[in-house]
C-alpha atoms as a PDB file:
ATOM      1  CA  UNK A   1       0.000   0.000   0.000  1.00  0.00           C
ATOM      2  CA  UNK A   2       1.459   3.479  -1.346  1.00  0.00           C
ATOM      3  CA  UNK A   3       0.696   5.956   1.923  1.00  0.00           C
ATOM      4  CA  UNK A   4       1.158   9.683   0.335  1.00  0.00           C
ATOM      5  CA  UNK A   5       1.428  12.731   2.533  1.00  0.00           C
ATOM      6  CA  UNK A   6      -0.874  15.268   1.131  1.00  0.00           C
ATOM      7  CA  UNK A   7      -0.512  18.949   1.740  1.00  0.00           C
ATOM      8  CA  UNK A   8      -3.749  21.236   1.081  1.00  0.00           C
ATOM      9  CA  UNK A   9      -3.330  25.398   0.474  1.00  0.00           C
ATOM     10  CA  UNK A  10      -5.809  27.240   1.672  1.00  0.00           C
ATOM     11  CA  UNK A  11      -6.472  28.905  -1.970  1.00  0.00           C
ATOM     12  CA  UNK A  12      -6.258  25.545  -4.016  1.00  0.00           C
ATOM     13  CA  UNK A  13      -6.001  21.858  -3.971  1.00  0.00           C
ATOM     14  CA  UNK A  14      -4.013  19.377  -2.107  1.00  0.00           C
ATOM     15  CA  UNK A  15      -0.519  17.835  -3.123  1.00  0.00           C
ATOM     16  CA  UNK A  16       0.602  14.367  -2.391  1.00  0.00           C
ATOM     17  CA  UNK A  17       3.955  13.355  -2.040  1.00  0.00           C
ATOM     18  CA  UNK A  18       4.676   9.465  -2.091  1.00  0.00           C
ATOM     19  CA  UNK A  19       5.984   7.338   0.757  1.00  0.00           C
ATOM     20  CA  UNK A  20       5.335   3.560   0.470  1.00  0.00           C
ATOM     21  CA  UNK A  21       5.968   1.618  -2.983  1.00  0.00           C
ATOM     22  CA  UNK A  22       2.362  -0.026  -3.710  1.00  0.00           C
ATOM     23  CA  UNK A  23      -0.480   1.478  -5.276  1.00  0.00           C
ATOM     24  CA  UNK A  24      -4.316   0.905  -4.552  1.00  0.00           C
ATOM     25  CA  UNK A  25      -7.553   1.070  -6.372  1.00  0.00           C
ATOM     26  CA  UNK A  26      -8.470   4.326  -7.292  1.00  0.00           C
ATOM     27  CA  UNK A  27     -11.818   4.466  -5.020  1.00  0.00           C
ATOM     28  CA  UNK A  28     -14.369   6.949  -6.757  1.00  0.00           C
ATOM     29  CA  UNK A  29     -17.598   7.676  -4.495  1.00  0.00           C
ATOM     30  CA  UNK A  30     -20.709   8.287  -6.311  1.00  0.00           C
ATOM     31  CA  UNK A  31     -22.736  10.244  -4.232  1.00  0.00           C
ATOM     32  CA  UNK A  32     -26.322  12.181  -4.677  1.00  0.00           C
ATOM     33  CA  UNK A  33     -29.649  12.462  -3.142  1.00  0.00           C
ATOM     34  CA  UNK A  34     -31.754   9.288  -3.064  1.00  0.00           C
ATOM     35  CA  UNK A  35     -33.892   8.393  -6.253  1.00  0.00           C
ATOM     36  CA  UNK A  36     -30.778  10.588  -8.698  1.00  0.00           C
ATOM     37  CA  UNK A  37     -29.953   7.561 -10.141  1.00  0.00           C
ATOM     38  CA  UNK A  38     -26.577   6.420  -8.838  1.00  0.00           C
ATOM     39  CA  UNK A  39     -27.533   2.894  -8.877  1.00  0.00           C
ATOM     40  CA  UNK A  40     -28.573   3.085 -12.669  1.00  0.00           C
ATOM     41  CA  UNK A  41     -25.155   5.054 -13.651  1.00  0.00           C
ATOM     42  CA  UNK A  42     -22.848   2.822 -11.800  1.00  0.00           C
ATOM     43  CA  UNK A  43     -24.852  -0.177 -14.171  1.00  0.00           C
ATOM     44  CA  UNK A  44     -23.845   2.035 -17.114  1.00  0.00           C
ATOM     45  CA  UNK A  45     -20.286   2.170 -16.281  1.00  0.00           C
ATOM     46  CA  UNK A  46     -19.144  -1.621 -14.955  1.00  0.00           C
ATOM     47  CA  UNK A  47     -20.297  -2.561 -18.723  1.00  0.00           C
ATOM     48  CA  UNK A  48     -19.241   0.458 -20.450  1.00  0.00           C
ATOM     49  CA  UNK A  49     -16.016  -0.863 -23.384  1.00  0.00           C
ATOM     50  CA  UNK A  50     -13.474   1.710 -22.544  1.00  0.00           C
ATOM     51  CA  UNK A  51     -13.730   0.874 -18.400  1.00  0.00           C
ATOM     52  CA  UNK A  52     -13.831  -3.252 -19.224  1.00  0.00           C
ATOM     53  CA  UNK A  53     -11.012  -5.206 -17.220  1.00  0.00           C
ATOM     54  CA  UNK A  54     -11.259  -1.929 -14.929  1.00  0.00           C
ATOM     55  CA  UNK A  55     -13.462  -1.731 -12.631  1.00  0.00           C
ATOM     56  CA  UNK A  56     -15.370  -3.077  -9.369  1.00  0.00           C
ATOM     57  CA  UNK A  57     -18.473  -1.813  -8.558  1.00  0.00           C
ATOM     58  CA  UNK A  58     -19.885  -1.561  -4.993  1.00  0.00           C
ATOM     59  CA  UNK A  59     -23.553  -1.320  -4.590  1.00  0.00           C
ATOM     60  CA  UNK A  60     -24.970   0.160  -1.402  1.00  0.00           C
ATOM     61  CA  UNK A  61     -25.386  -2.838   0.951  1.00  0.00           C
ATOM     62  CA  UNK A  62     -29.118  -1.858   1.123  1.00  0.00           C
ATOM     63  CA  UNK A  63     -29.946  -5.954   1.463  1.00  0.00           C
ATOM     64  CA  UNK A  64     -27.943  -6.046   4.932  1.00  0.00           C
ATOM     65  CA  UNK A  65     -30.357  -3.055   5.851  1.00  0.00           C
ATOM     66  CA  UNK A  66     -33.557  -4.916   4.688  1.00  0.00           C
ATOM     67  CA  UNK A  67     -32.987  -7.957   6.245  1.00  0.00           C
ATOM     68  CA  UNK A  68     -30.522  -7.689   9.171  1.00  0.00           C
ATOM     69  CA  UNK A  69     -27.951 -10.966   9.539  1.00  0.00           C
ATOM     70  CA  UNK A  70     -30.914 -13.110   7.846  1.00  0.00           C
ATOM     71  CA  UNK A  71     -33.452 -12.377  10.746  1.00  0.00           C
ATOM     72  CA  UNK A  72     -35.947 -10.898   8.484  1.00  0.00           C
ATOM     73  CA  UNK A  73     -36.027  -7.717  10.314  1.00  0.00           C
ATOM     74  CA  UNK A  74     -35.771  -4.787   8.164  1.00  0.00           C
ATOM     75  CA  UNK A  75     -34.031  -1.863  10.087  1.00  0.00           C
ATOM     76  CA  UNK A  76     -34.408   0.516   6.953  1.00  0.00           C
ATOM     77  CA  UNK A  77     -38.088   0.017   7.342  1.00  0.00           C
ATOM     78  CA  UNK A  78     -37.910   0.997  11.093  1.00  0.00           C
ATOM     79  CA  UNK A  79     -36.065   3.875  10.215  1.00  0.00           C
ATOM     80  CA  UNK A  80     -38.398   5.492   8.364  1.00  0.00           C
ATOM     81  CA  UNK A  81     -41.213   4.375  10.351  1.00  0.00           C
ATOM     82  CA  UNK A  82     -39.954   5.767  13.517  1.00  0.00           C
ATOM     83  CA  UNK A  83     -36.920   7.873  12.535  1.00  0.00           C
ATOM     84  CA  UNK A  84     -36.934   9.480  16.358  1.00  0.00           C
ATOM     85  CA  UNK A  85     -36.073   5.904  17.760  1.00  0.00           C
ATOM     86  CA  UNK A  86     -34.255   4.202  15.240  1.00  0.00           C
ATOM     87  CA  UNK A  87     -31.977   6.964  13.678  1.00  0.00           C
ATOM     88  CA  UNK A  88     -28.869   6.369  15.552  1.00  0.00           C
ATOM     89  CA  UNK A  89     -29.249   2.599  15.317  1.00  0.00           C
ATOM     90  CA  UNK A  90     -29.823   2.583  11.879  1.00  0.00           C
ATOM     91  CA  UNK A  91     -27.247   4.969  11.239  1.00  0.00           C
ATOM     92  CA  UNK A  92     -24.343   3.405  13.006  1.00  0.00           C
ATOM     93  CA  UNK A  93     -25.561  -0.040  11.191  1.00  0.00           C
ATOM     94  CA  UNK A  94     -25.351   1.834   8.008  1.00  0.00           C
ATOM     95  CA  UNK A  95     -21.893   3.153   8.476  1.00  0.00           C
ATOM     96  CA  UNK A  96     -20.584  -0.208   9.663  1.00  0.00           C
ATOM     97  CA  UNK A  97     -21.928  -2.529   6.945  1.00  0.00           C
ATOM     98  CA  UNK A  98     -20.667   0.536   4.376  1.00  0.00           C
ATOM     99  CA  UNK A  99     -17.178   0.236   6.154  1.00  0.00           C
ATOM    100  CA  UNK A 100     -16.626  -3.420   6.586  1.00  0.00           C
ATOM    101  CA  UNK A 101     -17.995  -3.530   2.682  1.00  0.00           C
ATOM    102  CA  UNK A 102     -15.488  -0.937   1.035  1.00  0.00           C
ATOM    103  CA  UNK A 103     -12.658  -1.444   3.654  1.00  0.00           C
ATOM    104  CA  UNK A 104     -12.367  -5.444   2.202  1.00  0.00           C
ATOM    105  CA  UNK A 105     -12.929  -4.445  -1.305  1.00  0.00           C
ATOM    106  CA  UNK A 106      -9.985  -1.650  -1.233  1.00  0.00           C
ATOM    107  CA  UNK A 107      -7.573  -4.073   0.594  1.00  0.00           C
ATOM    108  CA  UNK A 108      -8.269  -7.382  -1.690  1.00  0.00           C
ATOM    109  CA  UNK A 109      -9.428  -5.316  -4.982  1.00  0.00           C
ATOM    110  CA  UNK A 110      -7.218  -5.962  -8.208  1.00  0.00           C
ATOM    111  CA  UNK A 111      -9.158  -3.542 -10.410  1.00  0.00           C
ATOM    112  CA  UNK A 112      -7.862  -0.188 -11.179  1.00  0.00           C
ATOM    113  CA  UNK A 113     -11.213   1.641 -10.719  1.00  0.00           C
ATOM    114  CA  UNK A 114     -13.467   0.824  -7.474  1.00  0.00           C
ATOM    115  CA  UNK A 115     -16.608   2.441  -7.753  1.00  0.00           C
ATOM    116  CA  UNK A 116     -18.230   2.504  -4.830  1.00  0.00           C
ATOM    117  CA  UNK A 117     -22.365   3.756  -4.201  1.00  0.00           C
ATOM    118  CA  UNK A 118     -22.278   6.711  -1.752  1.00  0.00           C
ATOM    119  CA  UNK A 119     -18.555   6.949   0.845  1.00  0.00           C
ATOM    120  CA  UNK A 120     -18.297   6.573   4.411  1.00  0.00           C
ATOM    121  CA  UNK A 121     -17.625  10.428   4.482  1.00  0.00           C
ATOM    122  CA  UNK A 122     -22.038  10.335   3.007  1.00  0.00           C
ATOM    123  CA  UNK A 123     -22.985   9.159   6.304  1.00  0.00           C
ATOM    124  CA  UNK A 124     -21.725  11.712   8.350  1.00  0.00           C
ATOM    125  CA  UNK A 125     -22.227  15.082   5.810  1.00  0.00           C
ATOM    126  CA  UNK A 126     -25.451  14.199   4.827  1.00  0.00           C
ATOM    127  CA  UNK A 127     -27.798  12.009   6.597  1.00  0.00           C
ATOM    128  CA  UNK A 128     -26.675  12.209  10.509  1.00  0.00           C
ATOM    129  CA  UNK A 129     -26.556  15.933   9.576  1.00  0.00           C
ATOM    130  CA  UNK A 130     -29.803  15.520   8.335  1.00  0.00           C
ATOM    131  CA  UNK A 131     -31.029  13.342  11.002  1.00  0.00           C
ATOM    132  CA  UNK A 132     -29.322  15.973  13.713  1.00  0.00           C
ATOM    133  CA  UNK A 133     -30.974  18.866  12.651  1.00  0.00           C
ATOM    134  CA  UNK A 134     -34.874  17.207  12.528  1.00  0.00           C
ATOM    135  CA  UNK A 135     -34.519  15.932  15.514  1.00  0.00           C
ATOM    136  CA  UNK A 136     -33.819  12.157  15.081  1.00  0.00           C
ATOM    137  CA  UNK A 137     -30.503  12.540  17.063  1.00  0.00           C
ATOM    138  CA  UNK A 138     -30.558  13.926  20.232  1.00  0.00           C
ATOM    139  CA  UNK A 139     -27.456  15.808  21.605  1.00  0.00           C
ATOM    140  CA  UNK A 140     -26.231  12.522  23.399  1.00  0.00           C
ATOM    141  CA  UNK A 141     -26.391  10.656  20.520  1.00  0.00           C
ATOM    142  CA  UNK A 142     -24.853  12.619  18.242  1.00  0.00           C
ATOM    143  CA  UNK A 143     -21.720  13.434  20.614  1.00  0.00           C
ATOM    144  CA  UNK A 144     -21.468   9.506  20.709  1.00  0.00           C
ATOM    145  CA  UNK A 145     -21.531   9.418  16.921  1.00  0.00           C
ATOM    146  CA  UNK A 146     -18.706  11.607  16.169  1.00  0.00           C
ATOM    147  CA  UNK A 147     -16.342  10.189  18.821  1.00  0.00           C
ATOM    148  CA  UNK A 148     -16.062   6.637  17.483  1.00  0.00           C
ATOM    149  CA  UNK A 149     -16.525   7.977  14.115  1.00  0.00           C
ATOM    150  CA  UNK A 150     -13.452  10.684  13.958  1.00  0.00           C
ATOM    151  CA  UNK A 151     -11.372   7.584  15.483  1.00  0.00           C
ATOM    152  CA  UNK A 152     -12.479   4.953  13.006  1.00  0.00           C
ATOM    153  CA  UNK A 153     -12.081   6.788  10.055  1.00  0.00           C
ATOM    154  CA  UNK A 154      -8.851   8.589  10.712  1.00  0.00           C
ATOM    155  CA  UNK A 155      -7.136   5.130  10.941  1.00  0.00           C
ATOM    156  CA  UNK A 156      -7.923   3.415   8.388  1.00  0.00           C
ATOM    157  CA  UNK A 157      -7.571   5.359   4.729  1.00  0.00           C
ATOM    158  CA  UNK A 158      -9.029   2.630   3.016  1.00  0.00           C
ATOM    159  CA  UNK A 159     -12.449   3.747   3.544  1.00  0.00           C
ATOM    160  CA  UNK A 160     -11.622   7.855   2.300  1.00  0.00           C
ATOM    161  CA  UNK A 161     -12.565   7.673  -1.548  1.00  0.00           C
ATOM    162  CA  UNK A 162      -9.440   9.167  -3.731  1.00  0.00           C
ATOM    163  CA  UNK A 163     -12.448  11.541  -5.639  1.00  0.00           C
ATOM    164  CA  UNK A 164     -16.220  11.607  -5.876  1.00  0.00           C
ATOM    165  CA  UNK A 165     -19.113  12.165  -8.608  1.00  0.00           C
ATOM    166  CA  UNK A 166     -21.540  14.123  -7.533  1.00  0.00           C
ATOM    167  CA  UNK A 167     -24.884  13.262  -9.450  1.00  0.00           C
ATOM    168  CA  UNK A 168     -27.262  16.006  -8.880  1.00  0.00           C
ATOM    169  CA  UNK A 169     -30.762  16.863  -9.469  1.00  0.00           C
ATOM    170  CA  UNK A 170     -33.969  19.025  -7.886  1.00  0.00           C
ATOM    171  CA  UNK A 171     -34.937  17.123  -5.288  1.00  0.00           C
ATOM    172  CA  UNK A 172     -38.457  16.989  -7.126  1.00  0.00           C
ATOM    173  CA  UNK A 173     -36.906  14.859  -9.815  1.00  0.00           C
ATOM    174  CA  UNK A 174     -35.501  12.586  -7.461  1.00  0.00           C
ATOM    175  CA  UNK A 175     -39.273  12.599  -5.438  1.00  0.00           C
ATOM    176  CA  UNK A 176     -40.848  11.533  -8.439  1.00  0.00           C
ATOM    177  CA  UNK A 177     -38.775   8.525  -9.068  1.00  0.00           C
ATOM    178  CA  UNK A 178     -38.577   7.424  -6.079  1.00  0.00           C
ATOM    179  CA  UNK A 179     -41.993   6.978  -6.269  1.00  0.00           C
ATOM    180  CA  UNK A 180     -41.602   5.169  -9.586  1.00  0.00           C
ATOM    181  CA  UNK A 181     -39.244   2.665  -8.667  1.00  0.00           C
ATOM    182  CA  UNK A 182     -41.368   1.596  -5.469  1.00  0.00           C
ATOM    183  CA  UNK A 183     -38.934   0.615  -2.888  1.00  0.00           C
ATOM    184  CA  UNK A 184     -42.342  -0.410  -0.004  1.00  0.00           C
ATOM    185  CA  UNK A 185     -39.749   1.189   2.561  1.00  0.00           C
ATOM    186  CA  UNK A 186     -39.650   4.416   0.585  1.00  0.00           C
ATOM    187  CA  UNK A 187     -43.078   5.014   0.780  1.00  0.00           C
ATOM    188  CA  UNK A 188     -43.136   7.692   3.848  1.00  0.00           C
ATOM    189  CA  UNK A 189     -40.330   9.456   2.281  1.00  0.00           C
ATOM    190  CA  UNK A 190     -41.063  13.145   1.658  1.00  0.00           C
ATOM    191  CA  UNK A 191     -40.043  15.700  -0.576  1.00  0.00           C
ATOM    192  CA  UNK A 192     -38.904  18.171   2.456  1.00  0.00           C
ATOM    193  CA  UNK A 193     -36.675  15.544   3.997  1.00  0.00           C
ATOM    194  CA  UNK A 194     -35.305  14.859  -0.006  1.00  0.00           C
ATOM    195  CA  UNK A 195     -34.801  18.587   0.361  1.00  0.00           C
ATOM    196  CA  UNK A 196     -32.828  18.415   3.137  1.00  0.00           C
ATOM    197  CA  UNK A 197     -30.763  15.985   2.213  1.00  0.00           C
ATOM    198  CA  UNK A 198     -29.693  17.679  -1.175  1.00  0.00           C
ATOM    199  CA  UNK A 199     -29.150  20.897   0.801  1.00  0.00           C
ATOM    200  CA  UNK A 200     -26.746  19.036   2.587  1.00  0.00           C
ATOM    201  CA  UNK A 201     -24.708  17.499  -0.684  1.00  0.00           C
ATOM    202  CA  UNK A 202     -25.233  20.971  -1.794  1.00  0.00           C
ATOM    203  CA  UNK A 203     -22.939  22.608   1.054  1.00  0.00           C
ATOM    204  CA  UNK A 204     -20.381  19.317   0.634  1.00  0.00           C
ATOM    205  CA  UNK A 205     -20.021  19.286  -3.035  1.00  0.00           C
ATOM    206  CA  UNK A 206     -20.766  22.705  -4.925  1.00  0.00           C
ATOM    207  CA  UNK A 207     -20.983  25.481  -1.665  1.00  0.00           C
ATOM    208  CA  UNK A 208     -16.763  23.816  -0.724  1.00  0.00           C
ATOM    209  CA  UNK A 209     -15.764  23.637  -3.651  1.00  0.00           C
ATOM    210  CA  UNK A 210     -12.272  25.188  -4.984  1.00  0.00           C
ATOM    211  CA  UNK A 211     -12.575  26.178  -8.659  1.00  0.00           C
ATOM    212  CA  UNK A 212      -8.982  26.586  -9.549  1.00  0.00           C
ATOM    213  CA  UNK A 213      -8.045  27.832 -12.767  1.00  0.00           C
ATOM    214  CA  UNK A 214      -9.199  25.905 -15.661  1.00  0.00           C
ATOM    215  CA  UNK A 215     -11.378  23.362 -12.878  1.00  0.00           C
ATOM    216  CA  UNK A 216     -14.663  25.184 -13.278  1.00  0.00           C
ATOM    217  CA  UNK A 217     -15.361  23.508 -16.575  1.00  0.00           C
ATOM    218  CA  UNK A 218     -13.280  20.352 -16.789  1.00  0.00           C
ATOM    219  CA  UNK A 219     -16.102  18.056 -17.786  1.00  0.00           C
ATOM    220  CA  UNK A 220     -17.448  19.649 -21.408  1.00  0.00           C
ATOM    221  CA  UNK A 221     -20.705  20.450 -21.006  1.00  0.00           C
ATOM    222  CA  UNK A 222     -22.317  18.948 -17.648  1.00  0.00           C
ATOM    223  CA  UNK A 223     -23.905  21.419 -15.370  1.00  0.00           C
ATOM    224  CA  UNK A 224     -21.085  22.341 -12.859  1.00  0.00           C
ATOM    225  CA  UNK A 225     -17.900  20.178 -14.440  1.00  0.00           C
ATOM    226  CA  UNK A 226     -14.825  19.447 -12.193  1.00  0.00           C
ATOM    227  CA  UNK A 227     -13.922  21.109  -8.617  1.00  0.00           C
ATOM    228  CA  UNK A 228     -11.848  20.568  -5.709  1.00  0.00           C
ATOM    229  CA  UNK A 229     -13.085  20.035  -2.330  1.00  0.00           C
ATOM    230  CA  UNK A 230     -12.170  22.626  -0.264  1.00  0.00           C
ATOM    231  CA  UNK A 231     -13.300  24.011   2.912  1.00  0.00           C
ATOM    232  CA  UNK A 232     -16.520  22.545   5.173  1.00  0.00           C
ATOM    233  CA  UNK A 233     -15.565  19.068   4.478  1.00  0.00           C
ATOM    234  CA  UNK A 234     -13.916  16.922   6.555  1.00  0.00           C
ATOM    235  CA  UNK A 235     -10.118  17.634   6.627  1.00  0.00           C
ATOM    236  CA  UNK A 236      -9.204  13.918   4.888  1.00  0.00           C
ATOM    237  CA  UNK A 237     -10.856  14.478   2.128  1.00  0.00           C
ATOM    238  CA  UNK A 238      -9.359  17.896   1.483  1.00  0.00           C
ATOM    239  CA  UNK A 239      -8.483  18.737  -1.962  1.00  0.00           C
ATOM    240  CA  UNK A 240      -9.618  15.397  -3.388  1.00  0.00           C
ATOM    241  CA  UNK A 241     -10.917  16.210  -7.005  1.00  0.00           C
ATOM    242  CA  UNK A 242     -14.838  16.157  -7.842  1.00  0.00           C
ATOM    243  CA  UNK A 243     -16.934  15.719 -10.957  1.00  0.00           C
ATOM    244  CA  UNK A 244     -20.371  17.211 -10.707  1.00  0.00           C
ATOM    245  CA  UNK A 245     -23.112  15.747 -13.582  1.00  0.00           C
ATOM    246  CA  UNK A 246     -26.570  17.349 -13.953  1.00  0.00           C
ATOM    247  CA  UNK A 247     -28.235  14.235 -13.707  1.00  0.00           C
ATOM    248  CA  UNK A 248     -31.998  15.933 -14.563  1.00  0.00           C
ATOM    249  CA  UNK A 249     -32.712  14.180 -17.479  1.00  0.00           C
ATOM    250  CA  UNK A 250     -34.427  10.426 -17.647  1.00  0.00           C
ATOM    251  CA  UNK A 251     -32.389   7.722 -16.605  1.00  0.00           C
ATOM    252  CA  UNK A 252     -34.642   4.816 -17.225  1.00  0.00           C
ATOM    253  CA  UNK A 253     -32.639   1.714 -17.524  1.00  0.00           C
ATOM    254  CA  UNK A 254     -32.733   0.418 -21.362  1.00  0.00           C
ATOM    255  CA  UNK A 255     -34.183   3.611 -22.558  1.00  0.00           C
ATOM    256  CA  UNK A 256     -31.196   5.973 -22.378  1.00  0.00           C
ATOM    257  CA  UNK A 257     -30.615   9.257 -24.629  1.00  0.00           C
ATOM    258  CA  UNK A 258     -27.910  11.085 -25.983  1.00  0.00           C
ATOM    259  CA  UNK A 259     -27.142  12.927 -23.366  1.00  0.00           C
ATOM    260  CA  UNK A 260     -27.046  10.210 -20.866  1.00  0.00           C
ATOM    261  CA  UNK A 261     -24.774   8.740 -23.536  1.00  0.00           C
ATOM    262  CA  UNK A 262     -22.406  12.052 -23.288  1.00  0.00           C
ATOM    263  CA  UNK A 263     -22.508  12.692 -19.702  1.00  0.00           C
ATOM    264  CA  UNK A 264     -21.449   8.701 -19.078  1.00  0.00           C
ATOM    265  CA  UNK A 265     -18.739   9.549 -21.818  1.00  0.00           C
ATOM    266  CA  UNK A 266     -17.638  12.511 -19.565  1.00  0.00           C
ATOM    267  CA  UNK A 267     -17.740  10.369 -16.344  1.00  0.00           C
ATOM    268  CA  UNK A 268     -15.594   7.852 -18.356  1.00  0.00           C
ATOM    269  CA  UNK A 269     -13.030  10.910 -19.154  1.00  0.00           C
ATOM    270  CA  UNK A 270     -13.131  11.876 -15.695  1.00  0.00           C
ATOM    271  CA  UNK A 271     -12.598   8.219 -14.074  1.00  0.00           C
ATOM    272  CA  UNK A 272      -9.604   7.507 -16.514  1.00  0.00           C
ATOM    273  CA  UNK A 273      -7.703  11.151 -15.602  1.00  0.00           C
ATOM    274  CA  UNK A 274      -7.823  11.266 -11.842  1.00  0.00           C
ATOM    275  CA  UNK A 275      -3.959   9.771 -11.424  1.00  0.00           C
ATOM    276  CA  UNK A 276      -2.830  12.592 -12.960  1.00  0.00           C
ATOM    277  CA  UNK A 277      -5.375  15.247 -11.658  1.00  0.00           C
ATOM    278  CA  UNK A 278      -4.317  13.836  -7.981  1.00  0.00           C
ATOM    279  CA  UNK A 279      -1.005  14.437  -8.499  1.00  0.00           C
ATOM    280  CA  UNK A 280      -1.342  17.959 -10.188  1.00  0.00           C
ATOM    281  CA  UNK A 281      -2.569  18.604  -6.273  1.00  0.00           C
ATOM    282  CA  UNK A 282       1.249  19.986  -5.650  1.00  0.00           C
ATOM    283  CA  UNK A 283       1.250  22.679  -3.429  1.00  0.00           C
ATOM    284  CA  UNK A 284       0.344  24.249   0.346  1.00  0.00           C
ATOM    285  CA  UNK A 285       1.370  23.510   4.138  1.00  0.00           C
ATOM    286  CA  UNK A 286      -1.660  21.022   5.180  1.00  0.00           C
ATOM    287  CA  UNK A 287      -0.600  17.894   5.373  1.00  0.00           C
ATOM    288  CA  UNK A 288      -2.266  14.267   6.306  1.00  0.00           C
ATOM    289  CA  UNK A 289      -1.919  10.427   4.606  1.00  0.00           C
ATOM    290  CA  UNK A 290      -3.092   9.852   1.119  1.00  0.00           C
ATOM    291  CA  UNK A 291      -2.424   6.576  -0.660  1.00  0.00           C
ATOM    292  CA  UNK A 292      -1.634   7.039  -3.754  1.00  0.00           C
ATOM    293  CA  UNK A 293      -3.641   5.277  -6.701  1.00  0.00           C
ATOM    294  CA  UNK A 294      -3.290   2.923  -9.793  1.00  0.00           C
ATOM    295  CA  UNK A 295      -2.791   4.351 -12.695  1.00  0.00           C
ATOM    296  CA  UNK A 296      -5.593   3.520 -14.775  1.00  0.00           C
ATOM    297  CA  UNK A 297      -4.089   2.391 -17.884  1.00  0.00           C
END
């Protein structure tokens, strides 16, 4: 495992400078609001030609969630049943079957690309944010959360993605298929809490972001292109690059446009470049651990 230190200026990106000798998997995080689609673009991409002999792609453990160690209880049912009682519970069980999931796949992974549904870093920015401020946390529990969480993920890097895709879309878009695709545990879902939770992507991935010169457009002609992350995020995942796709248009399975076509092309361009967009990350007086990735050849 290469371990790269990885210094981060406050006006730009991060740098990394190499210490071990073996590369990893370049771990890509595709996060977004529920119902944007992730699952369907992640389908896209494990069979698309130019990513074939590639990639691994991890799918949300949702399964563990609906049927917990083969009991047949469903804790993401409870959840959104009874969010007050069974936030933290579900949360934590979220965040562990996430991390034992991508932690395995990022030490025994020989693929160059590991595409992994939503990151560790998801759980805390977005939904026990989200859970905090309606409520579903109380002050005890969310202390709790963030002291075995800070320790956990500060020591082991495995579970930090190297650079994210953010898919994003108004959260009505992502109401109304939800709806469509039915998930029986989805049903009490509500646009305002879909609001929330893009609010909270919103702050992560576009309100952080650095837009360095010539980053503001990297990605031809998707919505927001490619940005650094910058400040409000959590400091390991400083400077790590991100791809932003407007993901409004359909994305029924089997049906697909040109423009899905072009923004998967673009995704593709974006997957295949991080090595070197890491590594243009050279400058500033922030440092922490980075391992450095596979090229992606």
């Amino acid at each position: 495992m290469e371990i790269v230190e990885q210094k981060h200026n406050e006006n730009g990106p991060a740098c990394c400078e190499a210490i071990g000798t073996e590369p990893v998997a370049v771990r890509v995080s595709f996060e977004g609001n529920i119902g944007v689609g992730k699952s369907t673009i992640l389908k896209l991409l494990q069979s698309h030609p130019r990513l074939q002999g590639k990639t691994e792609v991890l799918q949300e453990p949702i399964w563990e969630w609906q049927n917990v160690k083969g009991t047949g209880l469903n804790m993401l049912d409870a959840f959104y049943k009874d969010p007050k009682r069974y936030a933290y519970l579900f949360q934590s069980f979220v965040f562990t079957t996430r991390f034992l999931q991508q932690n395995t796949a990022a030490k025994e992974s020989t693929a160059a690309l590991l595409l992994m549904e939503r990151s560790v870093l998801t759980d805390r920015c977005v939904f026990v944010k989200t859970c905090t401020e309606q409520g579903y946390f109380n002050s005890l529990e969310s202390a709790a959360y963030d002291a075995w969480y800070d320790g956990v993920v500060s020591t082991l890097p495995g579970v930090v993605p190297h650079a994210f895709v953010y898919l994003r879309a108004d959260p009505s878009v992502c109401y109304d298929r939800l709806k469509t695709r039915g998930r029986s545990e989805e049903a009490g879902v509500s646009l305002e809490y879909l609001q929330s939770l893009h609010s909270k992507h919103e702050k992560w991935f576009i309100d952080s972001a650095f837009k360095g010169a010539g980053n503001g457009n990297w990605g031809g002609k998707s919505q927001a292109g490619y940005f650094f992350t910058h400040s409000n995020v959590p400091s390991v995942i400083k400077g790590r690059p991100v791809f932003v796709v407007d993901c409004s248009y359909s994305l029924e399975f089997g049906k697909l446009s040109e423009e899905v076509d072009r923004v998967v092309e673009e995704i593709v361009d974006f997957l295949l470049d991080i090595p070197k967009r890491l590594q243009q990350a050279l400058e500033g007086p922030h440092t922490h651990s980075l391992e450095l990735p596979r090229a992606v050849t």
